[in-house]
Protein backbone atom coordinates (compact mmCIF):
# COMPACT_ATOMS: atom_id res chain seq x y z
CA UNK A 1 -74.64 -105.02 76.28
CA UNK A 2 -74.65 -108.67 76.71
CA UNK A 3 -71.25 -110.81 77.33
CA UNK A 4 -69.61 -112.73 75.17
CA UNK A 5 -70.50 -116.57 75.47
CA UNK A 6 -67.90 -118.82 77.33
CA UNK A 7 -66.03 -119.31 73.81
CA UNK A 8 -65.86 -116.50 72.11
CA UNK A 9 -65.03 -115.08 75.60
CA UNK A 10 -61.74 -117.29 75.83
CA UNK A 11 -60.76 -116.33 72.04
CA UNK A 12 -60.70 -112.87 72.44
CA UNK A 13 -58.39 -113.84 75.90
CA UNK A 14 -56.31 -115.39 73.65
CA UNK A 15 -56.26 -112.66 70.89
CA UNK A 16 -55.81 -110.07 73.55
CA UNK A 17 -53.03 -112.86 75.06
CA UNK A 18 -51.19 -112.38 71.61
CA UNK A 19 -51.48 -108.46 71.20
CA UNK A 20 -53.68 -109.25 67.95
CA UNK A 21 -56.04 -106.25 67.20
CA UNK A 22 -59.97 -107.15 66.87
CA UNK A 23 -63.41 -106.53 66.47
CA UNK A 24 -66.31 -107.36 68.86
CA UNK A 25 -69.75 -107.60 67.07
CA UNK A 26 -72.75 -107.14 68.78
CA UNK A 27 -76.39 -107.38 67.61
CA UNK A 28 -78.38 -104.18 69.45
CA UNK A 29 -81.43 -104.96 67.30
CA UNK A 30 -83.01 -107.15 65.07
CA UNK A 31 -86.22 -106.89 63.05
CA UNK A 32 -88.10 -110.27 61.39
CA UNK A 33 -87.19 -112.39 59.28
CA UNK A 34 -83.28 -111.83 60.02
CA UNK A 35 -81.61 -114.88 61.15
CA UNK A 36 -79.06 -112.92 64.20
CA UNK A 37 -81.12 -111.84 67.47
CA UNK A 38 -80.56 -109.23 70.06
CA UNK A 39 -77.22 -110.48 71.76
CA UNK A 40 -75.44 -112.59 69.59
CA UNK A 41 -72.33 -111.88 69.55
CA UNK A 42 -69.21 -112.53 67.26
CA UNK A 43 -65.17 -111.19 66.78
CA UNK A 44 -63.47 -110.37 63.32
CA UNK A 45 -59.88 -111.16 63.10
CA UNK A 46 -57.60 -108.50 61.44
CA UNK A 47 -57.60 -111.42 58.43
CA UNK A 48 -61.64 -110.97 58.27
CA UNK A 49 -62.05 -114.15 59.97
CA UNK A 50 -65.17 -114.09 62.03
CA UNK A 51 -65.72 -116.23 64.60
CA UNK A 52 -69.32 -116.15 65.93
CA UNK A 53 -72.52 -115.46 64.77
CA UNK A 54 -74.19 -111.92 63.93
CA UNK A 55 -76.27 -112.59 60.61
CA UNK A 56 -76.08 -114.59 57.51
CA UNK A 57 -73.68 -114.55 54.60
CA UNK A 58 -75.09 -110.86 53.11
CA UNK A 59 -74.90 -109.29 56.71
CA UNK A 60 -71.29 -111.04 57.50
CA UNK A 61 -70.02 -108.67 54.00
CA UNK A 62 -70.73 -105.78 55.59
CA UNK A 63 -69.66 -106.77 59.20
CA UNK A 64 -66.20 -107.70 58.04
CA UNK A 65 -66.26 -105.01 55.91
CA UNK A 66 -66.88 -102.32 58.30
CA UNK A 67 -65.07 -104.53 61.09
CA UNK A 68 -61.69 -104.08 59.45
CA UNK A 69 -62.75 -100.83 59.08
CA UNK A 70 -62.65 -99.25 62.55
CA UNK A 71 -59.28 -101.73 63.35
CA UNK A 72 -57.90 -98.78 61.01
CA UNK A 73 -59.75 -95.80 62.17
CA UNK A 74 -59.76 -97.15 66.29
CA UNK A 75 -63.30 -95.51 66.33
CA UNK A 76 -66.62 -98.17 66.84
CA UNK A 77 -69.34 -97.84 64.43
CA UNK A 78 -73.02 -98.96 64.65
CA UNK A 79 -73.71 -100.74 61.46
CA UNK A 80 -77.55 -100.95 60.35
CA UNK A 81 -77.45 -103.22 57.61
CA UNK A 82 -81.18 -102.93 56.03
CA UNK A 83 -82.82 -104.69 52.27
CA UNK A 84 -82.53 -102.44 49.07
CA UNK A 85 -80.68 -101.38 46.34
CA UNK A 86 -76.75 -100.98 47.16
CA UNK A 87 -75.81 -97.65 48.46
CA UNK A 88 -74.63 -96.42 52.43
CA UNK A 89 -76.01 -93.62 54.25
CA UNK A 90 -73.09 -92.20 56.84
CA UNK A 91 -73.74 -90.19 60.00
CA UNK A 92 -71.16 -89.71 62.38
CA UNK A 93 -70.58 -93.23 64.67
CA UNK A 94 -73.21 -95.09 62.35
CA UNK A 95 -73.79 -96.24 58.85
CA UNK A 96 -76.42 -97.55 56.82
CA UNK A 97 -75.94 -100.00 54.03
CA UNK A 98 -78.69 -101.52 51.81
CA UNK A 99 -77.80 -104.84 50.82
CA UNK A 100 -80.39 -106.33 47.76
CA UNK A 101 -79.52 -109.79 48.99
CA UNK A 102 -81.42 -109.40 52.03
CA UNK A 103 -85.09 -110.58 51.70
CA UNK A 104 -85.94 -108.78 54.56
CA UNK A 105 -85.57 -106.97 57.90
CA UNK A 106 -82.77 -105.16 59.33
CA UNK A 107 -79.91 -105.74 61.79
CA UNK A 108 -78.24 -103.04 63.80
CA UNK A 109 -74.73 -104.65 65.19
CA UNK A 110 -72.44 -102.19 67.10
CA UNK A 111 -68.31 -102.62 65.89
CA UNK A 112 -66.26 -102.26 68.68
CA UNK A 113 -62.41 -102.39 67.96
CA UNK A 114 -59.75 -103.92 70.95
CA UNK A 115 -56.30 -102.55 70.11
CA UNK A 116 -53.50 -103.92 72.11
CA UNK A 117 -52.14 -101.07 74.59
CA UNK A 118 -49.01 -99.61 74.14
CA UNK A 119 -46.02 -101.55 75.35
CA UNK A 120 -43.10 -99.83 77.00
CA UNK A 121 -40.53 -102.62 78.71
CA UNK A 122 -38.60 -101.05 81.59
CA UNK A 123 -35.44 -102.20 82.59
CA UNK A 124 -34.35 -102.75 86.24
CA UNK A 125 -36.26 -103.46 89.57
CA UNK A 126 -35.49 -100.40 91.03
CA UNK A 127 -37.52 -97.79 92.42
CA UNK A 128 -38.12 -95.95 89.72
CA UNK A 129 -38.71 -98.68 87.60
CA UNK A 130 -40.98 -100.06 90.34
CA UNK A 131 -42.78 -96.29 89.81
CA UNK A 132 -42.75 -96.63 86.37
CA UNK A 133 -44.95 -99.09 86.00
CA UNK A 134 -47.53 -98.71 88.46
CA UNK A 135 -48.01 -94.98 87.05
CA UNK A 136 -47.52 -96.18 83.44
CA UNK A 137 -50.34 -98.95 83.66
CA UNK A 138 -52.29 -95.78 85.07
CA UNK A 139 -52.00 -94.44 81.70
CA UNK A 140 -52.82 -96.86 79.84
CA UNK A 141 -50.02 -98.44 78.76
CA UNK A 142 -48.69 -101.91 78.86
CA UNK A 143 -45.76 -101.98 81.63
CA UNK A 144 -43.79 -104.66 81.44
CA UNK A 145 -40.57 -104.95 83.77
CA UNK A 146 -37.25 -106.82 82.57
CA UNK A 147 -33.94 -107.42 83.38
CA UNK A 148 -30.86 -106.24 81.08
CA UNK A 149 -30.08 -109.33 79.94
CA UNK A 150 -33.08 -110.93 79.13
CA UNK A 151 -34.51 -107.74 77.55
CA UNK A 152 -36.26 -108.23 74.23
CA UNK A 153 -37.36 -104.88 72.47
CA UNK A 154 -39.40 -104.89 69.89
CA UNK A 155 -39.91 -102.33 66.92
CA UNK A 156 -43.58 -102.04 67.74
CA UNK A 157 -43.21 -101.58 71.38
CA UNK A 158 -44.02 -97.58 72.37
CA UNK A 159 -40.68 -97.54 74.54
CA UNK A 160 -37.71 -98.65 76.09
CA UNK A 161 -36.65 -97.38 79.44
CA UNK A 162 -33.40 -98.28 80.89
CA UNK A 163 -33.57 -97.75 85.03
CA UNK A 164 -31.17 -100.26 86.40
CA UNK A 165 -28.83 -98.21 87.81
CA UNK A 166 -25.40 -99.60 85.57
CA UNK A 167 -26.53 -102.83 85.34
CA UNK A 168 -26.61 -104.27 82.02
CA UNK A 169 -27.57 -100.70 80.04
CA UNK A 170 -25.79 -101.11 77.20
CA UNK A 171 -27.29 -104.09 75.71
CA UNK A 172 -30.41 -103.40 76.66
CA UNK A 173 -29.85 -99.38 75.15
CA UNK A 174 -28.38 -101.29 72.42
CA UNK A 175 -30.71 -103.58 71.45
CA UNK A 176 -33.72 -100.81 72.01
CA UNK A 177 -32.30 -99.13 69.14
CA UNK A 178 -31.46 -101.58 66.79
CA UNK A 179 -34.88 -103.01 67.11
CA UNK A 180 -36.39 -99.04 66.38
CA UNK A 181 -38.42 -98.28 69.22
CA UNK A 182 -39.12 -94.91 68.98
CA UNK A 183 -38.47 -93.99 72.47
CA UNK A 184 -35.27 -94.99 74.11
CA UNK A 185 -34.79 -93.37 77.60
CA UNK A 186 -31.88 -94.16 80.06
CA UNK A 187 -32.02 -93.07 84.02
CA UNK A 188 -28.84 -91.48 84.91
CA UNK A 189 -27.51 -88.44 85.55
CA UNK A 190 -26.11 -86.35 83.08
CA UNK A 191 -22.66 -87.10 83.51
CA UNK A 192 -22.83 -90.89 83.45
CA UNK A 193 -25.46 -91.11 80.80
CA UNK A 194 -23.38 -88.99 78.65
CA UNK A 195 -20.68 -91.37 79.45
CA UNK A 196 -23.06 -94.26 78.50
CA UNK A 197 -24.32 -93.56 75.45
CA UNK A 198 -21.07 -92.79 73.94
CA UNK A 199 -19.88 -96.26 74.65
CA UNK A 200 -22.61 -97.72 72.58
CA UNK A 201 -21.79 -99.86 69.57
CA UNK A 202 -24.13 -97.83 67.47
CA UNK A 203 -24.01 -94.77 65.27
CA UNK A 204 -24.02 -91.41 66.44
CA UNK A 205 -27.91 -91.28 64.48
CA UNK A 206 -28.73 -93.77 66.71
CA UNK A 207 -26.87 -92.37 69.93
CA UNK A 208 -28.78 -89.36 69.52
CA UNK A 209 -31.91 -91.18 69.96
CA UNK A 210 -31.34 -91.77 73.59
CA UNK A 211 -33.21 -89.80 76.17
CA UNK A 212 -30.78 -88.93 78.44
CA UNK A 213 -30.82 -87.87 81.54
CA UNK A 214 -34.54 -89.20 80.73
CA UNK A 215 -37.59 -86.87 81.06
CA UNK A 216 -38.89 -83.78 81.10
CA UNK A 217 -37.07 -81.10 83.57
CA UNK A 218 -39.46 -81.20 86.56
CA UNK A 219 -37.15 -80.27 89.28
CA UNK A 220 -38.18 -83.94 90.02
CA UNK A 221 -36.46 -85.63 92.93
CA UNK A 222 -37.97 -89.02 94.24
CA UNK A 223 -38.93 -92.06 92.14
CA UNK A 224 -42.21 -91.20 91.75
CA UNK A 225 -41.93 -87.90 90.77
CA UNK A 226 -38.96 -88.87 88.45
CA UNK A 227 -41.15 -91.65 86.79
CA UNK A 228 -43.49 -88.95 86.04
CA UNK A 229 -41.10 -86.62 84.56
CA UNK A 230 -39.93 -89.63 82.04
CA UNK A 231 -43.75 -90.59 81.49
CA UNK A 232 -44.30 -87.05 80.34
CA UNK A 233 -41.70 -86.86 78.30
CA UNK A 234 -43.16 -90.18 76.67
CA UNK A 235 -46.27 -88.88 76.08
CA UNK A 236 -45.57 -85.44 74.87
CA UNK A 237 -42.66 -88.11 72.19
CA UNK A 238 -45.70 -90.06 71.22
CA UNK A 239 -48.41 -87.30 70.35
CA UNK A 240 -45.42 -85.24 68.15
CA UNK A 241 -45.13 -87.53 66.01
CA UNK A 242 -48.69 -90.47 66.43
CA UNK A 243 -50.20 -89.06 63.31
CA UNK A 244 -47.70 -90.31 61.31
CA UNK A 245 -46.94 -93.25 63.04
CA UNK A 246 -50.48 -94.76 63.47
CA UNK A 247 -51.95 -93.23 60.17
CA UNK A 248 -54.31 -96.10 59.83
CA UNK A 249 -53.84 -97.88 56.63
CA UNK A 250 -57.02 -98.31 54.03
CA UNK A 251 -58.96 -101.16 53.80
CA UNK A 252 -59.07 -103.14 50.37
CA UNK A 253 -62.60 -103.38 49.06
CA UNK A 254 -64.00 -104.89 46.05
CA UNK A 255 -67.53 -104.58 44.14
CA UNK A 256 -69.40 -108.07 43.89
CA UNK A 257 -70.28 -108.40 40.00
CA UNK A 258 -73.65 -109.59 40.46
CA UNK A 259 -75.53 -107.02 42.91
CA UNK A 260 -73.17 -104.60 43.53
CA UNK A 261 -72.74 -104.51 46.95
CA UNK A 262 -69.19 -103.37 48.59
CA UNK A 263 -67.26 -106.11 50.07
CA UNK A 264 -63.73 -106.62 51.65
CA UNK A 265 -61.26 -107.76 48.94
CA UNK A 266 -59.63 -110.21 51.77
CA UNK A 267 -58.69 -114.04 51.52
CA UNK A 268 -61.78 -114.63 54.26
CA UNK A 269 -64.50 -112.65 52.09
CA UNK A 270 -66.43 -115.79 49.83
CA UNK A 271 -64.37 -115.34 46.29
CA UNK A 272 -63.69 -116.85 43.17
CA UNK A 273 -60.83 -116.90 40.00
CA UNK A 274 -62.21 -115.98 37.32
CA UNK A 275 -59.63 -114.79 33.85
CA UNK A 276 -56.54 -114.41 36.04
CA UNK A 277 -58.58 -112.12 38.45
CA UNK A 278 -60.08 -112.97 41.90
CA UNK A 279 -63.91 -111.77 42.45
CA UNK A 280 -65.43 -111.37 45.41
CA UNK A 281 -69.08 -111.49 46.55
CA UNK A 282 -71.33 -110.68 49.66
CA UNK A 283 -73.11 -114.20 49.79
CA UNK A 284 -72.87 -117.63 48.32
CA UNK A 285 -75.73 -117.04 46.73
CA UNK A 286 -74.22 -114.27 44.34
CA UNK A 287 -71.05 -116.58 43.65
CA UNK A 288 -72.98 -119.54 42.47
CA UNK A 289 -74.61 -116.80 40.26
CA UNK A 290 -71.79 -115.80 38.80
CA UNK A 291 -69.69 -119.10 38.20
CA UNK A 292 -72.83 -119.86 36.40
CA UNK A 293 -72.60 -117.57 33.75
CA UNK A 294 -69.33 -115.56 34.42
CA UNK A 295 -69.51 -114.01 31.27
CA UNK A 296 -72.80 -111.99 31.83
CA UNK A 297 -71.26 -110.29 34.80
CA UNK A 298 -67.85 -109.57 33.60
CA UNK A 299 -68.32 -106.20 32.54
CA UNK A 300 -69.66 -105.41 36.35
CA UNK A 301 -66.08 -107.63 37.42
């Protein structure tokens, strides 16, 4: 599959720089007359914005379309986008649409969705934490080592693990759950993190949320094997309750009014106000048609 060009390339740096979810579009195959060629490349924003280039106007519907769409399933898609009267053949990992726009040819562009990695922020510099994220990162998650103090949880972040040995746990436990990470863990025996917890200025709800002594009973003894134990316990958290938590949200579509095609109802689709309501279409080409003579198309709108 060919690279992204030196642009695009430093965008999708920066997108994957903010944790933004996206969409790399590449064009596998292109038949005559179609404008995109083998290679070109482009991303889709979560917004729909599309920077690159992977076809024209009546193509770009249906990548954005189907774009957003696997940023909500996580699963590519190869998109063959062909001429003909609207309708969409799916097969598992591929769909056909026919667009009437098109005067010709067809474009195959494979829709491959970056999702940020899970982030789990450990606190401490000790050995275990040191263990915790070389084996986390082995995972696949996003380790990211802090001290107490300068902690920041965040409610989308997949953990918080506290492993500084007494320093600074309870504002870092504290803020963890306040925030609503879903995993709150703190390294101590069971004595002291009993002793812990209950000195949190929290509810008891929220005390009971705290993983403590944290991870799974392994028998586990040295860092490593204790990081292991807590990763476990993180993983086996995460897959009771993921589908509910990452049940991917559906993607707002719209029917242009003038050939019927399926587009994304999203400020970045081409659109129009028409009688209080907004329209959308696949191509400029149906919009001018249709602020032309709205009324012959409201029916369809």
């Amino acid at each position: 599959m060919a690279a992204l060009g030196a642009t695009l390339a430093e965008k999708a740096q920066e997108l994957a720089g903010r944790r933004e979810p996206h969409v790399r579009a590449t064009v596998v195959r292109a038949q005559h007359p179609t404008s995109a060629h083998a290679g070109d490349t482009a991303l889709i924003r979560a917004s729909g914005e599309i920077d690159g280039f992977v076809g024209g106007n009546c193509v770009e519907a249906s990548v954005r379309e189907y774009g957003l769409m696997t940023l909500s399933t996580r699963e590519p898609i190869l998109l063959r986008v062909v001429p003909g009267e609207p309708s969409r053949v799916r097969e598992e990992g591929a769909v056909e649409v026919s667009n009437p726009c098109l005067s010709g040819g067809a474009i195959e562009i494979f829709l491959e969705p970056w999702i940020p990695a899970p982030r789990v922020l450990v606190v401490g510099s000790t050995p275990v934490a040191q263990a915790l994220a070389r084996l986390g990162a082995g995972v696949g998650l996003q380790m990211e080592l802090a001290e107490g103090g300068s902690a920041e949880p965040r409610a989308d972040d997949a953990a918080l693990i506290v492993a500084s040995h007494g320093r600074d746990e309870e504002p870092a436990l504290t803020a963890g759950l306040r925030a609503g990470v879903p995993y709150v863990a703190l390294v101590a025996s069971a004595k002291r993190g009993a002793a812990v917890v209950a000195s949190l200025d929290v509810d008891e709800e929220q005390r009971s949320r705290v993983h403590s002594p944290a991870g799974l009973e392994l028998g586990a003894r040295t860092p490593g094997e204790i990081a292991l134990s807590i990763l476990a316990e993180l993983i086996s958290e995460r897959s009771r309750v993921r589908p509910e938590v990452t049940a991917p949200p559906a993607v707002a579509s719209a029917i242009d009014p003038v050939c019927g095609m399926t587009v994304a109802a999203v400020e970045a689709s081409l659109h129009a106000e028409y009688a209080g309501a907004t329209i959308y279409f696949c191509s400029e080409g149906c919009r001018r048609a249709f602020l032309a003579d709205p009324e012959r198309y409201a029916v369809a709108s």
